[in-house]
N, C-alpha and C. Protein backbone atom coordinates (compact mmCIF):
# COMPACT_ATOMS: atom_id res chain seq x y z
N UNK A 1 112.00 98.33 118.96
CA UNK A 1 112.29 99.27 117.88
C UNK A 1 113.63 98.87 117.26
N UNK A 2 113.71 98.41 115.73
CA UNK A 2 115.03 98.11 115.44
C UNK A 2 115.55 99.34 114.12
N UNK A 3 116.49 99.86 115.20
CA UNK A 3 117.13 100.94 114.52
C UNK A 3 116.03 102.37 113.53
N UNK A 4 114.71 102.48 114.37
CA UNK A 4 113.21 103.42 113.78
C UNK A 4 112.62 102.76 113.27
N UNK A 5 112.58 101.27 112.53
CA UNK A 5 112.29 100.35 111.74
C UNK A 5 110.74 101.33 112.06
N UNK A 6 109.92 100.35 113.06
CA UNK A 6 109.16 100.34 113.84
C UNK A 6 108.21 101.69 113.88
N UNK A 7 108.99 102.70 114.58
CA UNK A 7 108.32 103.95 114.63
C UNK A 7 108.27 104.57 113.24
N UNK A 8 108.98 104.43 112.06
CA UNK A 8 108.59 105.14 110.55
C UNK A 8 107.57 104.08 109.77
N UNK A 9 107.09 102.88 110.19
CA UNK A 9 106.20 102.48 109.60
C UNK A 9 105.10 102.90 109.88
N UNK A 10 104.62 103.01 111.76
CA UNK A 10 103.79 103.99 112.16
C UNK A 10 103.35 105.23 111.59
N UNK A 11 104.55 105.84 111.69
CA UNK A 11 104.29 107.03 111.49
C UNK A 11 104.21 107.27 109.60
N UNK A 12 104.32 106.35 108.78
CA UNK A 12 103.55 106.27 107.72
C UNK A 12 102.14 105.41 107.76
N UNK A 13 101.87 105.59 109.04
CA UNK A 13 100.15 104.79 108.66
C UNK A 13 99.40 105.67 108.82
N UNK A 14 100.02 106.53 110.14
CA UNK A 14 99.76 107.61 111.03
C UNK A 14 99.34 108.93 109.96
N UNK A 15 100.12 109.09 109.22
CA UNK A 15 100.85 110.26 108.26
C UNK A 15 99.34 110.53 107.19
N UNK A 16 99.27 109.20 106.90
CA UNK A 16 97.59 109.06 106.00
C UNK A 16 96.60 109.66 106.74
N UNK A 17 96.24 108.59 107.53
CA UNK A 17 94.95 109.57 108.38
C UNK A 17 95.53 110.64 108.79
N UNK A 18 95.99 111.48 108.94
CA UNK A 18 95.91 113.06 108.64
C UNK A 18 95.71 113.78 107.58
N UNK A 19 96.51 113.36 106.67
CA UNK A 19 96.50 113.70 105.63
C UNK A 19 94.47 113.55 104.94
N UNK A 20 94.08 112.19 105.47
CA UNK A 20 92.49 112.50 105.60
C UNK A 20 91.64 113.33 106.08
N UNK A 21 92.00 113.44 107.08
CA UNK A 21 91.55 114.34 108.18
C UNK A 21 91.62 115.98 107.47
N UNK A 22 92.72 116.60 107.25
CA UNK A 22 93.27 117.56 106.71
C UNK A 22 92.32 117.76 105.09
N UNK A 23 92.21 116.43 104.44
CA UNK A 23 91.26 116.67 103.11
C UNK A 23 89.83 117.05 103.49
N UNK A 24 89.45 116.39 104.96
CA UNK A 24 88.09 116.52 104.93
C UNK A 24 87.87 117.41 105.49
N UNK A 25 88.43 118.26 106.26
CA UNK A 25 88.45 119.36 106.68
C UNK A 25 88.51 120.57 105.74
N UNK A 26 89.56 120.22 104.90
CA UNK A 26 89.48 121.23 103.84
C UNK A 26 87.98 121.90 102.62
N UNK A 27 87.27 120.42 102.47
CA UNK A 27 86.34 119.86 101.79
C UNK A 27 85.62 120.53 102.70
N UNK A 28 85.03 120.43 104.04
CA UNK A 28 83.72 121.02 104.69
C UNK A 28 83.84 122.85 104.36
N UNK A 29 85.47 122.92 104.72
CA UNK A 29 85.31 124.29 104.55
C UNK A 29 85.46 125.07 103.03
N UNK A 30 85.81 124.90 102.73
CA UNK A 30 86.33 125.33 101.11
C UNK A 30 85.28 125.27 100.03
N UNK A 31 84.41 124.03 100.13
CA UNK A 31 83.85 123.10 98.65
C UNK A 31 82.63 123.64 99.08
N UNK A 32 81.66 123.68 98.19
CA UNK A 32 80.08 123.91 98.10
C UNK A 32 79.49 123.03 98.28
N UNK A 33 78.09 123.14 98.92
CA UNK A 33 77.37 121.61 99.42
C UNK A 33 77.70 120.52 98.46
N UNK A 34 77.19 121.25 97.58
CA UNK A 34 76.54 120.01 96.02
C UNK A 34 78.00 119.96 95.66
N UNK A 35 79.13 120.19 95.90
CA UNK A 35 80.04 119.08 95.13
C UNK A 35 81.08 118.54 95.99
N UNK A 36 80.48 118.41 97.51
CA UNK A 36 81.27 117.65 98.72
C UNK A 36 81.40 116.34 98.86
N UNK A 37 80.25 115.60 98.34
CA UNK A 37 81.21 113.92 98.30
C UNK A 37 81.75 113.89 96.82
N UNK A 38 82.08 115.11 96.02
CA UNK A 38 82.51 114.41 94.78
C UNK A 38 84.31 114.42 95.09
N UNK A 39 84.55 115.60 96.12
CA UNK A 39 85.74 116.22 96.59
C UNK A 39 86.35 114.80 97.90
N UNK A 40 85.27 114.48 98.47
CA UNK A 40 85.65 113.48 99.42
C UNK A 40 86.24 112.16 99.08
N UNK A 41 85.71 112.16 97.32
CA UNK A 41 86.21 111.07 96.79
C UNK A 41 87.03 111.22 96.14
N UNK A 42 87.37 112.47 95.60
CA UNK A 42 88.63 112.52 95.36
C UNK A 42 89.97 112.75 96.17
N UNK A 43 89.42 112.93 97.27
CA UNK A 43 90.41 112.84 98.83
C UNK A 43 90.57 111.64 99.25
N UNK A 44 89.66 110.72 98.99
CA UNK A 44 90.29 108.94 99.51
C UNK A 44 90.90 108.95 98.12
N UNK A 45 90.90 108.85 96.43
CA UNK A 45 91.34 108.67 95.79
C UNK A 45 93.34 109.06 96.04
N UNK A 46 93.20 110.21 96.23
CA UNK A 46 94.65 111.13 96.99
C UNK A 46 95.56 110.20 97.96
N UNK A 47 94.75 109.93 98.67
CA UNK A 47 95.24 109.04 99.80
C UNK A 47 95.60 107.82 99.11
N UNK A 48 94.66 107.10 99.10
CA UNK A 48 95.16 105.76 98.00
C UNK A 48 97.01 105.82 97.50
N UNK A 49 96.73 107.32 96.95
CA UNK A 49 97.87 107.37 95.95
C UNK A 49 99.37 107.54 97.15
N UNK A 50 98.70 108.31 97.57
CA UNK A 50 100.31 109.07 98.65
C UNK A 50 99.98 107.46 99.87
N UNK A 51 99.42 107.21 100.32
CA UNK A 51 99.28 105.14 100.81
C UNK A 51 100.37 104.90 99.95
N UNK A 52 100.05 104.54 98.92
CA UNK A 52 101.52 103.31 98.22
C UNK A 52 102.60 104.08 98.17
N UNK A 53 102.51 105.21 97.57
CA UNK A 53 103.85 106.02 97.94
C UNK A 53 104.50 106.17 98.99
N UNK A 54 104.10 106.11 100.06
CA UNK A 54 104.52 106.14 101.54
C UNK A 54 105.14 105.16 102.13
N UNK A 55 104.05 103.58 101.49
CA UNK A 55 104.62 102.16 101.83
C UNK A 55 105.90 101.56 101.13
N UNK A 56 105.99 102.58 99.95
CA UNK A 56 107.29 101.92 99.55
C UNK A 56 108.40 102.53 99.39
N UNK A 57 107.96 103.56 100.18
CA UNK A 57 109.04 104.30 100.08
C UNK A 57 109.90 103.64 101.90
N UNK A 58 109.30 103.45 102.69
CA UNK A 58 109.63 102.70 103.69
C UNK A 58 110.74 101.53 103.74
N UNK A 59 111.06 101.20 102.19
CA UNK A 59 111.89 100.29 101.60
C UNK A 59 111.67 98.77 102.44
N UNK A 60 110.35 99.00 103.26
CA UNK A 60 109.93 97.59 104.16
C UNK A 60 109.05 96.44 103.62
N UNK A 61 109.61 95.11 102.92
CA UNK A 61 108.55 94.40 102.61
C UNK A 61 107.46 93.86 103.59
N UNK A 62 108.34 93.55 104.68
CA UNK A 62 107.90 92.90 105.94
C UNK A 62 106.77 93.66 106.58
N UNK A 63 105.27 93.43 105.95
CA UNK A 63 104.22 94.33 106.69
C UNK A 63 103.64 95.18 105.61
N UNK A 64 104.43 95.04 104.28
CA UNK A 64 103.63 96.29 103.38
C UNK A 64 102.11 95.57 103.67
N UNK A 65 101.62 94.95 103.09
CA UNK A 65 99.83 94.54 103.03
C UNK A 65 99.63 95.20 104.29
N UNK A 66 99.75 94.87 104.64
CA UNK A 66 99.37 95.51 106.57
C UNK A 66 98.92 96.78 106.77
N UNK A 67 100.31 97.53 106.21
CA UNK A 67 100.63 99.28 106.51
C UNK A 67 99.66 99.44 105.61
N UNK A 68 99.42 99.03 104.07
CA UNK A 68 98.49 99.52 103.17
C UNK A 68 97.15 99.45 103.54
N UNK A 69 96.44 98.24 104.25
CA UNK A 69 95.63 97.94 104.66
C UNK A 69 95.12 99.30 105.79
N UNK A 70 96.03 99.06 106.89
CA UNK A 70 95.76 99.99 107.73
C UNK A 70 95.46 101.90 107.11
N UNK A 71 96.17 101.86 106.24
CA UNK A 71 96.49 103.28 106.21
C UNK A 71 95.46 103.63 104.70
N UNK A 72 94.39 102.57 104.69
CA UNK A 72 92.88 102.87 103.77
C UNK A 72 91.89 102.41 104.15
N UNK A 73 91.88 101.75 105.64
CA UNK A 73 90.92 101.81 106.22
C UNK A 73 90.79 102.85 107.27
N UNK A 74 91.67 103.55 107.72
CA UNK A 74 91.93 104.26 108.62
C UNK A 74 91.42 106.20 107.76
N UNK A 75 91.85 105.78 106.65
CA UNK A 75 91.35 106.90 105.39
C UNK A 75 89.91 107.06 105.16
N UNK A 76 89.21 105.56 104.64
CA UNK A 76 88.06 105.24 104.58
C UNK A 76 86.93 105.62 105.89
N UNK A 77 87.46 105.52 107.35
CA UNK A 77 86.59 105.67 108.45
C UNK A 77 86.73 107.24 108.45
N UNK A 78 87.76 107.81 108.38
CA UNK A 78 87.63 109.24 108.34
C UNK A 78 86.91 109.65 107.94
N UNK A 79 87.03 109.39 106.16
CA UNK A 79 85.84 110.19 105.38
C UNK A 79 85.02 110.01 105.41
N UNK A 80 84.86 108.70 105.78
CA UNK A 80 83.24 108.52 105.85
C UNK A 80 82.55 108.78 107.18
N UNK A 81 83.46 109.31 108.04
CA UNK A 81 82.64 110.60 109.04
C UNK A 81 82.50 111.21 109.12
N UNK A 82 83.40 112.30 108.21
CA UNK A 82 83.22 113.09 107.43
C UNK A 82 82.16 113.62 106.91
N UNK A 83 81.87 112.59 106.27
CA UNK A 83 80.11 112.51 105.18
C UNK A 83 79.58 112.64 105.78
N UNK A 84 79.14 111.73 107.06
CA UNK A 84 78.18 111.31 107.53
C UNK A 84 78.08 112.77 108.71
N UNK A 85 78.99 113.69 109.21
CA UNK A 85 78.75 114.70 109.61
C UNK A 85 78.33 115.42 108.90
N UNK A 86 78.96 115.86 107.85
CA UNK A 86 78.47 116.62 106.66
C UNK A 86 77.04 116.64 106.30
N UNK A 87 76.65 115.00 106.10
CA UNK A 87 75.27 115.42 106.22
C UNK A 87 74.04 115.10 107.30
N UNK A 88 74.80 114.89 108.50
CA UNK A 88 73.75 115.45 109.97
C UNK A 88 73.82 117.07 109.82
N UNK A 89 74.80 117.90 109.62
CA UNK A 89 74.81 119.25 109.49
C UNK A 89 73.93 119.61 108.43
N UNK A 90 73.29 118.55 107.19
CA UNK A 90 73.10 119.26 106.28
C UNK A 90 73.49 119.55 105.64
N UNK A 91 75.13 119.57 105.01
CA UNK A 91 76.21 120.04 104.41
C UNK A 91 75.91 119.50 103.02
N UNK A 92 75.58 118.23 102.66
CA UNK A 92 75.91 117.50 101.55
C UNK A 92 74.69 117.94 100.92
């Protein structure tokens, strides 16, 4: 760990998938069947956005592709279990 370097890049990869988690959660409960993957996509869209915001705000070049990488695929598997619960329940 040099000087949090380390643990605040984490915890901006970390920070996304919740922030997924938290959309898709919101989305099962809140949104109506028929307009739940339109909301899911606008919840990876969200993410996307607060992703680069997060990575550069880290002021770290060393690893941005990485952190970005990680922290929209890590977005992407969420929601799209999301969905894919959503519609074993029937939801979608």
């Amino acid at each position: 760990m040099h000087n949090g370097t380390v643990s605040w890049k984490r915890l901006s990869v970390v920070m996304i998938w919740l922030v997924a988690v938290i959309c898709a959660v919101l989305t099962g409960v809140l949104v109506a069947p028929e307009d739940r993957l339109v909301w899911i996509s606008l919840s990876l869209a969200g993410c996307t956005i607060i992703t680069l915001a997060a990575q550069l705000s880290t002021g770290q070049k060393e690893g941005y592709v990485h952190r970005v990488t990680l922290s929209l695929a890590g977005s992407v598997l969420v929601l799209g279990a999301a969905t894919g619960l959503f519609a074993v329940l029937g939801l979608v």
